[in-house]
C-alpha atoms as a PDB file:
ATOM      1  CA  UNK A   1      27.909  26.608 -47.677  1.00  0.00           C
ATOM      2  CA  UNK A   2      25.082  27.550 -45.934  1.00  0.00           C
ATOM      3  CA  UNK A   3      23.398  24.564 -46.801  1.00  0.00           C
ATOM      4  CA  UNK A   4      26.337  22.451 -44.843  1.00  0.00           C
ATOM      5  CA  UNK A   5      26.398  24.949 -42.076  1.00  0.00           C
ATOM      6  CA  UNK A   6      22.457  24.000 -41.551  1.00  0.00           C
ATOM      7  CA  UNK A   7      23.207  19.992 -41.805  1.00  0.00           C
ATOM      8  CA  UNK A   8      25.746  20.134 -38.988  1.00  0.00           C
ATOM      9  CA  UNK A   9      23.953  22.885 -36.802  1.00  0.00           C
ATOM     10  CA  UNK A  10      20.716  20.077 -37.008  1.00  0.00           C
ATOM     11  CA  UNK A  11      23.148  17.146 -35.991  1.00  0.00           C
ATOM     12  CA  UNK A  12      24.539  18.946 -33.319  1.00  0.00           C
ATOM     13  CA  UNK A  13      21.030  19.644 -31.754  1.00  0.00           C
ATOM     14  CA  UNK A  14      20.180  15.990 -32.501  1.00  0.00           C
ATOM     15  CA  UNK A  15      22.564  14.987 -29.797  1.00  0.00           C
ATOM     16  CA  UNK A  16      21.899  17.870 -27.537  1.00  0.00           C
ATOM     17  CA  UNK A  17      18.674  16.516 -27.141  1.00  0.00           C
ATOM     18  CA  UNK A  18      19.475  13.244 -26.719  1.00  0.00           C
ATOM     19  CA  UNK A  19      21.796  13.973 -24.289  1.00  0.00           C
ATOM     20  CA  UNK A  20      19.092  15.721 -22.256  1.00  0.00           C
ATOM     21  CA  UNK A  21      17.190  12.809 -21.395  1.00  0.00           C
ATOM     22  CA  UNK A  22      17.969  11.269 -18.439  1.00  0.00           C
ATOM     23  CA  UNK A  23      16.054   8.506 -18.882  1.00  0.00           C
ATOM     24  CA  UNK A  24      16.858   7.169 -22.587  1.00  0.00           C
ATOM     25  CA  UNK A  25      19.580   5.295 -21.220  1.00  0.00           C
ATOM     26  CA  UNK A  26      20.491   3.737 -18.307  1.00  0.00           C
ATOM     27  CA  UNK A  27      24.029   4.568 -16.864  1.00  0.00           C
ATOM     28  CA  UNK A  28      25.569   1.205 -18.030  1.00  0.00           C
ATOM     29  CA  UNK A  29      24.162   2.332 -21.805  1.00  0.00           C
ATOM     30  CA  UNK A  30      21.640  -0.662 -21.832  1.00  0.00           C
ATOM     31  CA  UNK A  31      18.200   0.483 -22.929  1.00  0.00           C
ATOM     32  CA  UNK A  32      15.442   2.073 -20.228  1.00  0.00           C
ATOM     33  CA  UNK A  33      12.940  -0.793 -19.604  1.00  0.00           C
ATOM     34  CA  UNK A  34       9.509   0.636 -18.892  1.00  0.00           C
ATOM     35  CA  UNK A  35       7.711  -0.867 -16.114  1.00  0.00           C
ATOM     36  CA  UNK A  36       3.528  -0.539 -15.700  1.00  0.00           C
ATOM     37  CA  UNK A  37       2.357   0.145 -11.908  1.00  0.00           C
ATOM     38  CA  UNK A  38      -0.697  -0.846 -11.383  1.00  0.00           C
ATOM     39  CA  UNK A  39      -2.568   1.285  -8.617  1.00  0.00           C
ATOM     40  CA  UNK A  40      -5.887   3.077  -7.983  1.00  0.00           C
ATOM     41  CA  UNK A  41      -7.707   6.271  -7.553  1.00  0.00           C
ATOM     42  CA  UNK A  42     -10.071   5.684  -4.933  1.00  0.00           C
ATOM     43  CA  UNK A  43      -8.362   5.721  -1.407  1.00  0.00           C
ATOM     44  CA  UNK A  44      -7.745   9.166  -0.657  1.00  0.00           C
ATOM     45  CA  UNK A  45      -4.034   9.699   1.009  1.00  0.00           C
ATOM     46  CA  UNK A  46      -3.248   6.894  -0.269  1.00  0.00           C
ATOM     47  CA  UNK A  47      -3.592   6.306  -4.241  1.00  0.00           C
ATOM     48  CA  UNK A  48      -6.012   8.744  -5.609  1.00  0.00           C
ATOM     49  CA  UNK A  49      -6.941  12.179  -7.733  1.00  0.00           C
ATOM     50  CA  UNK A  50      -6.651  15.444  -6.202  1.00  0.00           C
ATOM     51  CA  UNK A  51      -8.583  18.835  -7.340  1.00  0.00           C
ATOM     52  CA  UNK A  52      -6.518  18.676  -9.688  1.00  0.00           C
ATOM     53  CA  UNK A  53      -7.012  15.818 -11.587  1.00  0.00           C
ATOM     54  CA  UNK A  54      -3.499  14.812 -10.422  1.00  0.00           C
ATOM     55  CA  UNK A  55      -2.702  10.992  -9.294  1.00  0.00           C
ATOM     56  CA  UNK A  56      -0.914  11.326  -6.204  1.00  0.00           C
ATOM     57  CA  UNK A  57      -0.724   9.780  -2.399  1.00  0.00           C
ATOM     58  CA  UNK A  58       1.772   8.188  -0.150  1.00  0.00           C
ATOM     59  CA  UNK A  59       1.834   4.774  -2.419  1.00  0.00           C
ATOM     60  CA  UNK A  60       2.092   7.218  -5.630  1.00  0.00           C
ATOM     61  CA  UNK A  61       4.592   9.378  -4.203  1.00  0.00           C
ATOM     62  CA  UNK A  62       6.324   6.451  -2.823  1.00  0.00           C
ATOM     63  CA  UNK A  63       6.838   4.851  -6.347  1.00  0.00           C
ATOM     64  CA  UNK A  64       7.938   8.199  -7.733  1.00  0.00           C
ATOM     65  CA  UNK A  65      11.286   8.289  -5.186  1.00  0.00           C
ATOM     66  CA  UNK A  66      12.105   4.664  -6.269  1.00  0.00           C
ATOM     67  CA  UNK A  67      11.484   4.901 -10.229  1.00  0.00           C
ATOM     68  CA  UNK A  68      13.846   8.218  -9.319  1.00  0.00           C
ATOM     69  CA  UNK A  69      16.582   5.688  -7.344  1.00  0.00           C
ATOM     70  CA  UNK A  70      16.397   3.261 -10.770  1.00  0.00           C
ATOM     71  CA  UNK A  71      17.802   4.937 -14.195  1.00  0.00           C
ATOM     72  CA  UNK A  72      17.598   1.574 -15.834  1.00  0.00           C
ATOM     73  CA  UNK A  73      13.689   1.595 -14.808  1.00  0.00           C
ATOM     74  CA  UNK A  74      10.930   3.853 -16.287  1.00  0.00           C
ATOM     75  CA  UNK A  75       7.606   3.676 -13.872  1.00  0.00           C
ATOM     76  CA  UNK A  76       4.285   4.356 -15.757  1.00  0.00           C
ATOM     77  CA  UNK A  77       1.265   4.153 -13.511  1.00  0.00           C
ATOM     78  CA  UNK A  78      -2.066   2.726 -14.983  1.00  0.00           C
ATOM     79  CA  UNK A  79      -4.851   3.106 -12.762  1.00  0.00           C
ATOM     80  CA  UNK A  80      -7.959   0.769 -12.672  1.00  0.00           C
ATOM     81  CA  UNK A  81      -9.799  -0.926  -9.610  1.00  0.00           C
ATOM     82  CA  UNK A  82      -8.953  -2.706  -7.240  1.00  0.00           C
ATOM     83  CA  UNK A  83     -10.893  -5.968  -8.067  1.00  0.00           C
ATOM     84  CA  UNK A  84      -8.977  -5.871 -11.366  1.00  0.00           C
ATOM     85  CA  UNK A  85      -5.066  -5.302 -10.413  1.00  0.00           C
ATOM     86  CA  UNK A  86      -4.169  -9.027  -9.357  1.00  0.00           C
ATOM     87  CA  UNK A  87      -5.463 -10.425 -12.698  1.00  0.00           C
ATOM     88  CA  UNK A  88      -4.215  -7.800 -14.119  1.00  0.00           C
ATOM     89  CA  UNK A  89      -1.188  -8.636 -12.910  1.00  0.00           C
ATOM     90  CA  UNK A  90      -1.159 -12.219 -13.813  1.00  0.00           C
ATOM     91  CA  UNK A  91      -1.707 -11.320 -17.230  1.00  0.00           C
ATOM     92  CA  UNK A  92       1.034  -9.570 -17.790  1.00  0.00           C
ATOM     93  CA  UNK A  93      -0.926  -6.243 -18.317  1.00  0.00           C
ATOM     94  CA  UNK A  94       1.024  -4.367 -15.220  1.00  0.00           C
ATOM     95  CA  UNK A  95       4.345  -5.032 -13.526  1.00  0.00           C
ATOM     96  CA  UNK A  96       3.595  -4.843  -9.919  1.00  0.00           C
ATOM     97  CA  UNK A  97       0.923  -3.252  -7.719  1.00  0.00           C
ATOM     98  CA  UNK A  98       1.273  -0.524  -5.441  1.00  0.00           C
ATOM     99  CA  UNK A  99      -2.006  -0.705  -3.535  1.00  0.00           C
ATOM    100  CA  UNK A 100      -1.498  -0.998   0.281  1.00  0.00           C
ATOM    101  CA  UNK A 101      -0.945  -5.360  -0.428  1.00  0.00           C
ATOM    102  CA  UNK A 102      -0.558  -6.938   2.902  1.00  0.00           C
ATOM    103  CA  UNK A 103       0.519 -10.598   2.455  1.00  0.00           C
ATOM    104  CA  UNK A 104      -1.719 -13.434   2.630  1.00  0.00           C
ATOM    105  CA  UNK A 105      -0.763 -17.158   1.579  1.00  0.00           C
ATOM    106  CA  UNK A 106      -3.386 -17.192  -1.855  1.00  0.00           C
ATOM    107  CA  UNK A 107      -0.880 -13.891  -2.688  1.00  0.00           C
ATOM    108  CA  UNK A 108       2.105 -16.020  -1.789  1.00  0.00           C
ATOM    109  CA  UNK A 109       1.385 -19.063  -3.981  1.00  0.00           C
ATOM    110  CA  UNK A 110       0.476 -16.965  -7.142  1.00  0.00           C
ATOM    111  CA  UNK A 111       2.397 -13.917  -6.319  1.00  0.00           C
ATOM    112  CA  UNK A 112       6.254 -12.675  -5.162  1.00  0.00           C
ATOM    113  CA  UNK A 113       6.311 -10.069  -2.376  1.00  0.00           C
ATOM    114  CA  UNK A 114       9.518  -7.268  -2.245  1.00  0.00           C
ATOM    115  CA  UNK A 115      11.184  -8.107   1.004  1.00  0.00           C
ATOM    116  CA  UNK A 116      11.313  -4.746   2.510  1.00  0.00           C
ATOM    117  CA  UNK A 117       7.788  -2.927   4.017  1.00  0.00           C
ATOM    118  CA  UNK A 118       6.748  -0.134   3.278  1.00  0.00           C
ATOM    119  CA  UNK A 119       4.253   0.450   5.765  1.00  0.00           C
ATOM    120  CA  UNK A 120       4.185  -1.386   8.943  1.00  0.00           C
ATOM    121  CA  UNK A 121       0.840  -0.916  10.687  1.00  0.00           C
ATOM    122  CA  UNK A 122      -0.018  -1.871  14.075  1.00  0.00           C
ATOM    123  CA  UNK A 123      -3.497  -3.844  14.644  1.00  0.00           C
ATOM    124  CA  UNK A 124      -5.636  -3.240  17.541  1.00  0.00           C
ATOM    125  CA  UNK A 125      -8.843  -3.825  18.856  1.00  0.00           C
ATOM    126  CA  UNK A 126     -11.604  -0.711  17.327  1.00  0.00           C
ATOM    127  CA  UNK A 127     -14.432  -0.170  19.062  1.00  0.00           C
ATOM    128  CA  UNK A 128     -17.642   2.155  19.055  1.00  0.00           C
ATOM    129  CA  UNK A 129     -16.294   5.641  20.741  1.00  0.00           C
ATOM    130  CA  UNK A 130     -19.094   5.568  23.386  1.00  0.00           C
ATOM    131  CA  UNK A 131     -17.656   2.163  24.062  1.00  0.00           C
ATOM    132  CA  UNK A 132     -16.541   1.867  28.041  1.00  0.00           C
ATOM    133  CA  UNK A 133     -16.769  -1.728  28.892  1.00  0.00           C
ATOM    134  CA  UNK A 134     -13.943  -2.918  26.105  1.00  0.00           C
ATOM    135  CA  UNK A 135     -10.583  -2.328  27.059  1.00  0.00           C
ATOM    136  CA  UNK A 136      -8.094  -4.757  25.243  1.00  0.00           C
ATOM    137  CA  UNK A 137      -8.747  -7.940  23.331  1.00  0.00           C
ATOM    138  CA  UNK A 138      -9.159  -9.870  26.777  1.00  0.00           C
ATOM    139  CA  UNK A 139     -12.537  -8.045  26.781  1.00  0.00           C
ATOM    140  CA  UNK A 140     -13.989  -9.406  23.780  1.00  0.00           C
ATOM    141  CA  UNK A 141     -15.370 -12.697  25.498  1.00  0.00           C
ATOM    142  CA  UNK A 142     -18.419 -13.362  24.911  1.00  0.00           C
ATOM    143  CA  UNK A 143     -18.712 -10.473  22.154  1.00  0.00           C
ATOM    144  CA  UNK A 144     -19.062 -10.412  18.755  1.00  0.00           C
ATOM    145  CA  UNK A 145     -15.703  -9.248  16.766  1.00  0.00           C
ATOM    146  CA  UNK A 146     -16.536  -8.699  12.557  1.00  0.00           C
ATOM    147  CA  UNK A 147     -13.453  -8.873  10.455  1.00  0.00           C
ATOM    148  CA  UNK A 148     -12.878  -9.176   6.537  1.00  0.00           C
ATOM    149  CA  UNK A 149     -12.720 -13.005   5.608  1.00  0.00           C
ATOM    150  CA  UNK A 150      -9.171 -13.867   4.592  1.00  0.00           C
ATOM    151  CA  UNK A 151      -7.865 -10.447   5.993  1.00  0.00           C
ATOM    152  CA  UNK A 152      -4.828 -10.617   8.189  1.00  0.00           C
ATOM    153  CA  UNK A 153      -6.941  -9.075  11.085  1.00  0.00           C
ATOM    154  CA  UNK A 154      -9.300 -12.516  10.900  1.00  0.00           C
ATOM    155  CA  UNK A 155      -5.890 -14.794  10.666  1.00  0.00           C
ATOM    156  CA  UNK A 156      -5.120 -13.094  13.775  1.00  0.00           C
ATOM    157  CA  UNK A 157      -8.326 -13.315  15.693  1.00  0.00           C
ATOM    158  CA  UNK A 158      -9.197 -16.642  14.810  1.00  0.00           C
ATOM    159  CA  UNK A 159      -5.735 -17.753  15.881  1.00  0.00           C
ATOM    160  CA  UNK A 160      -6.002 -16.260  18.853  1.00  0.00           C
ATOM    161  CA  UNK A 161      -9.180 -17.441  20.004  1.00  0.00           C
ATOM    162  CA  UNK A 162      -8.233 -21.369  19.281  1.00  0.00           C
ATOM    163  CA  UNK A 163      -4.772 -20.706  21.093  1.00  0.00           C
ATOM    164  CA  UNK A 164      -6.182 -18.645  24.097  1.00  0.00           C
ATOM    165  CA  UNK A 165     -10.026 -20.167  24.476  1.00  0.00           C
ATOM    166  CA  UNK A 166     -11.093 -16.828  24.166  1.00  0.00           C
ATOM    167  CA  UNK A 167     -14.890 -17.141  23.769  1.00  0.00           C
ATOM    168  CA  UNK A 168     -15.202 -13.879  21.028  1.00  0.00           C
ATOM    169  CA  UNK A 169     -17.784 -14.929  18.945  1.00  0.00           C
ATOM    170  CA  UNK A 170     -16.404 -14.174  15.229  1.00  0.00           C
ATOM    171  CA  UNK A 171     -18.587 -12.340  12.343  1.00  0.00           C
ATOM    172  CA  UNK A 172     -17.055 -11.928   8.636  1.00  0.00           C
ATOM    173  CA  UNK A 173     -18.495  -8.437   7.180  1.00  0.00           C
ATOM    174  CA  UNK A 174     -20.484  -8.891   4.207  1.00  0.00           C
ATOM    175  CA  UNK A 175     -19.917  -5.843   2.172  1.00  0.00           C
ATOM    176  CA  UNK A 176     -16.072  -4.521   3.372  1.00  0.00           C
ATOM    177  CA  UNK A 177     -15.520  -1.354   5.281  1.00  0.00           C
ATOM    178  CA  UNK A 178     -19.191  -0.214   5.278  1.00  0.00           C
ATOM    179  CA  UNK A 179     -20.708  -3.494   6.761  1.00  0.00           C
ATOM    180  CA  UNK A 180     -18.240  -3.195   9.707  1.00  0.00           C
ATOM    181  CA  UNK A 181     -18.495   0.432   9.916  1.00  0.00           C
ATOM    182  CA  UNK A 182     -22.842   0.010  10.566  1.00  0.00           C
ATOM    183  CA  UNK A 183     -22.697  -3.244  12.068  1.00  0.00           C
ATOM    184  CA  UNK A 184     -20.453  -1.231  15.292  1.00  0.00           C
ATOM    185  CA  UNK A 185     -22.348   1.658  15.119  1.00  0.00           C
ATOM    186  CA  UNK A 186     -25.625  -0.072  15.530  1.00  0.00           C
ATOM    187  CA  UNK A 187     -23.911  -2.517  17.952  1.00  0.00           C
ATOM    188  CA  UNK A 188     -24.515  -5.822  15.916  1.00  0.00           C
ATOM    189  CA  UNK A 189     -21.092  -6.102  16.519  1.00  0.00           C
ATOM    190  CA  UNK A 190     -19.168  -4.778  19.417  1.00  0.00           C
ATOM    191  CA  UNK A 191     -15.531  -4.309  18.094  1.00  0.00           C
ATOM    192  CA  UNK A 192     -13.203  -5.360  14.826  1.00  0.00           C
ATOM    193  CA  UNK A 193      -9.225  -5.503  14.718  1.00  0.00           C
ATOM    194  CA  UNK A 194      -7.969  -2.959  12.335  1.00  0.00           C
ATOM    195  CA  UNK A 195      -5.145   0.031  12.482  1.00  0.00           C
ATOM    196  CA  UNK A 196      -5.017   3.142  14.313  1.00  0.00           C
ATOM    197  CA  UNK A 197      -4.790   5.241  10.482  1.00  0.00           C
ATOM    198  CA  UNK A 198      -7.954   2.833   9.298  1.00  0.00           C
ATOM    199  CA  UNK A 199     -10.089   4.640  12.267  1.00  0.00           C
ATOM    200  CA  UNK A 200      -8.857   7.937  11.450  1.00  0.00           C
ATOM    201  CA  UNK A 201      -9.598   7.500   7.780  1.00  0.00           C
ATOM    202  CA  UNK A 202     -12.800   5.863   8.553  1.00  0.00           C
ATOM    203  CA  UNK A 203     -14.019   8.721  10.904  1.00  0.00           C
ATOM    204  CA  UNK A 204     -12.687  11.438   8.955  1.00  0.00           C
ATOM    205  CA  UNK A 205     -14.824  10.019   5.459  1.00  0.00           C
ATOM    206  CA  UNK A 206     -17.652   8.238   6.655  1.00  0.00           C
ATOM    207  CA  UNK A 207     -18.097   9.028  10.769  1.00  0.00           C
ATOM    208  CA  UNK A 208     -17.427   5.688  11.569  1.00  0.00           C
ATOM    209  CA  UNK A 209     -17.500   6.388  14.936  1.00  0.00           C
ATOM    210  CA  UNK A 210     -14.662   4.221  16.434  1.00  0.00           C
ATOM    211  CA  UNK A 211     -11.661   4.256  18.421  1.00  0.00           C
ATOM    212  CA  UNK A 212      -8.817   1.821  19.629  1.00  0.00           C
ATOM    213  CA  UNK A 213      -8.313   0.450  22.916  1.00  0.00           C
ATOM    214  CA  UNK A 214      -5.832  -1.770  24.200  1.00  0.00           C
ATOM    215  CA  UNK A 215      -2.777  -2.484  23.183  1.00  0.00           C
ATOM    216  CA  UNK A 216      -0.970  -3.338  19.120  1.00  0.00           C
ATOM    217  CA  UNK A 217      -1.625  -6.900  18.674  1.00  0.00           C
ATOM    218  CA  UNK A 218       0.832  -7.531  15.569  1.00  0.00           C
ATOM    219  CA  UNK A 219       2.552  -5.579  13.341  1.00  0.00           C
ATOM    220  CA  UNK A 220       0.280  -5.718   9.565  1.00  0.00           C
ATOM    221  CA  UNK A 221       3.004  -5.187   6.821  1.00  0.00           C
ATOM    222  CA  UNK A 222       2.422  -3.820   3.575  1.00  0.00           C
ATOM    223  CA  UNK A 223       4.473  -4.770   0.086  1.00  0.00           C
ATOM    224  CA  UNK A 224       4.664  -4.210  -3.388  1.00  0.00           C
ATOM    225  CA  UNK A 225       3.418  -7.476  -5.649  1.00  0.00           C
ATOM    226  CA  UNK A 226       5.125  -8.423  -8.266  1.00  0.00           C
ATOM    227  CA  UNK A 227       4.951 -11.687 -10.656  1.00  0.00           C
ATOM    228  CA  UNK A 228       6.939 -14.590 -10.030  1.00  0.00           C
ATOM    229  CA  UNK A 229       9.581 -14.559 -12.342  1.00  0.00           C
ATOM    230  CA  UNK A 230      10.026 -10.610 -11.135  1.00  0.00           C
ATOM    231  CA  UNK A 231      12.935 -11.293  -8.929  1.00  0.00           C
ATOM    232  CA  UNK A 232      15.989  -8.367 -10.723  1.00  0.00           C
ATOM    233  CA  UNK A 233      13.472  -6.174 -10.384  1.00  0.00           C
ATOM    234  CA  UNK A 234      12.411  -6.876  -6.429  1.00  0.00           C
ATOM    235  CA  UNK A 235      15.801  -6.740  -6.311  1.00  0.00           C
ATOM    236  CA  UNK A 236      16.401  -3.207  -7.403  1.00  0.00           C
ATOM    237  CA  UNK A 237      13.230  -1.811  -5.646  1.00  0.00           C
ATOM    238  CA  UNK A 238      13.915  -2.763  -2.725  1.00  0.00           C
ATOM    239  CA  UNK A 239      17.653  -1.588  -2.711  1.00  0.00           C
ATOM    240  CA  UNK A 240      16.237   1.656  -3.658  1.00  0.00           C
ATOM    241  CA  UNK A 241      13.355   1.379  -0.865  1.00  0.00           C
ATOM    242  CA  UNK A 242      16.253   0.720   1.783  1.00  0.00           C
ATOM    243  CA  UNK A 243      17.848   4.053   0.509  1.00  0.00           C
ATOM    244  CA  UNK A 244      15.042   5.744   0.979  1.00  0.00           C
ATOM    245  CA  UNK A 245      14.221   4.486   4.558  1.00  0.00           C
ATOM    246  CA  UNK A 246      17.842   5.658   5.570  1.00  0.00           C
ATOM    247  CA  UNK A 247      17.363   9.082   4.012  1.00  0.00           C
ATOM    248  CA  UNK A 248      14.298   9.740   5.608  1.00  0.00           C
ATOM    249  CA  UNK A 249      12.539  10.220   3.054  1.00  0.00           C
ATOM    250  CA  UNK A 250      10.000   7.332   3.478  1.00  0.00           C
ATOM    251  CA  UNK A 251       9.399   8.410   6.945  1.00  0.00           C
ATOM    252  CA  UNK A 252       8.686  11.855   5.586  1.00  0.00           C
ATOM    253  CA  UNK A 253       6.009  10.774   3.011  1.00  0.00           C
ATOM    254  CA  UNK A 254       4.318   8.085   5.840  1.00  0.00           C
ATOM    255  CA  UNK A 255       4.222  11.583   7.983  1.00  0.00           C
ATOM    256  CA  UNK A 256       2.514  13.934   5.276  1.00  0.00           C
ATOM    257  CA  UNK A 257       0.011  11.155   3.639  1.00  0.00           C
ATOM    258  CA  UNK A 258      -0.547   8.741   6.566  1.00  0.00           C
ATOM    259  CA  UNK A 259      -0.388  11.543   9.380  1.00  0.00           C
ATOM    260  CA  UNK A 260       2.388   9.340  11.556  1.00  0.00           C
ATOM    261  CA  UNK A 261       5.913   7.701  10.943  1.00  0.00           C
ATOM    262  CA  UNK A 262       4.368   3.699   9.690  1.00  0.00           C
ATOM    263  CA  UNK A 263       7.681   2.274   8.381  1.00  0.00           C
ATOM    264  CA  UNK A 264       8.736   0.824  11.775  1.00  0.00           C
ATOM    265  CA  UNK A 265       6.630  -1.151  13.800  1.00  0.00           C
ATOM    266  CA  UNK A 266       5.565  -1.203  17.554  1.00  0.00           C
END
């Protein structure tokens, strides 16, 4: 007797258990498929380690409210750097990236973009803060401008100085955020086009020095990437990203992480 009473007290907690995970099943009974986010852990606010050892910032946090909007989704994050999430990516070793990816037409070919933002940064014209003479980008005649190669903010500029006969005399930095950080503050180059939370972030780690002038040039959108064949679950994120825009809760992260409301433009 006791021996049955045992059997059908350990069934009973069998289930219990079961029924306690939320995540086992999805609510139409089909299995949970796990999905691998590839991020990083190096820019602070956005996807990096705190004291704690913890992996958290507005991208992290981000992807935490959507995985919690998609019960037939589980979101693991594997971390690694940058230089290695787009192959990554392509071989099938992560599901998409949540890295800050702004759109560019080598991302496009290879690569499928969500449809909704997440972040929708404003570029302007950064200068040194001492800086009097530059204004707005009508200023930059005859000056030298450095921007990433490829980068949205050279797109832009070179665009706009075929269209308008501008005269700025355009420099591609050598080694990223650094190079263009010492090349304005030693005034090899007199201004880049970047966002107003890049110059905060950028004076705040590495007294960079700069300020923007002028007024937003374009909006610089940022996505989650995904692979190509992707397209349920671009889909799904961003019906749950839409959610979470009209819930405020997207504005609220952009506000604690980014230290303004990015998920509408100018």
């Amino acid at each position: 007797m006791k021996k049955k009473i045992w059997i059908i007290a350990t069934i009973l907690l069998t289930f219990l258990v079961a029924g306690c995970s939320s995540k086992e099943e999805a609510s139409t009974g089909e299995k949970v498929k796990k999905i691998i986010v590839g991020t990083g852990t190096q820019f602070p606010n956005i996807c990096f380690l705190d004291e704690n050892g913890k992996l958290t910032g507005y991208d992290v946090e981000l992807v935490r409210e959507i995985d919690k909007k998609l019960p037939e989704y589980e979101f693991e994050f594997k971390t690694m750097d940058f230089s290695n999430l787009l192959l990554s990516l392509e071989t099938n070793k992560i599901d998409f990236i949540a890295h800050q990816m702004e759109v560019n037409e080598e991302r496009q070919k290879k690569f499928l973009f969500n449809k909704e933002p997440y972040n929708i940064f404003p570029l302007q014209v950064a200068v040194r803060q001492d800086n009097n003479d530059i204004h707005s980008i009508k200023d930059l005649k005859g000056k030298k401008a450095i921007v990433s190669a490829t980068s949205n903010s050279a797109v832009f500029l070179e665009k706009y100085n075929k269209e308008h006969n501008a005269g700025i005399n355009i420099v591609y930095s050598g080694q990223g955020a650094d190079d263009t950080i010492n090349q304005i503050k030693t005034g090899r180059a007199d201004a880049t086009i970047t966002t107003p939370f890049a110059v905060d972030f950028l004076n705040e780690q590495s007294d960079a020095q700069q300020k923007v002038v002028g007024e937003p040039l374009l909006n610089s959108k940022v996505f989650f990437l995904l692979r190509k064949d992707e397209t349920a679950l671009q889909k799904r994120i961003d019906e749950a990203l839409t959610e979470l825009k009209k819930e405020g809760v997207v504005s609220d992260l952009s506000k604690k992480w980014l230290g303004a409301d990015y998920t509408v433009g100018f």
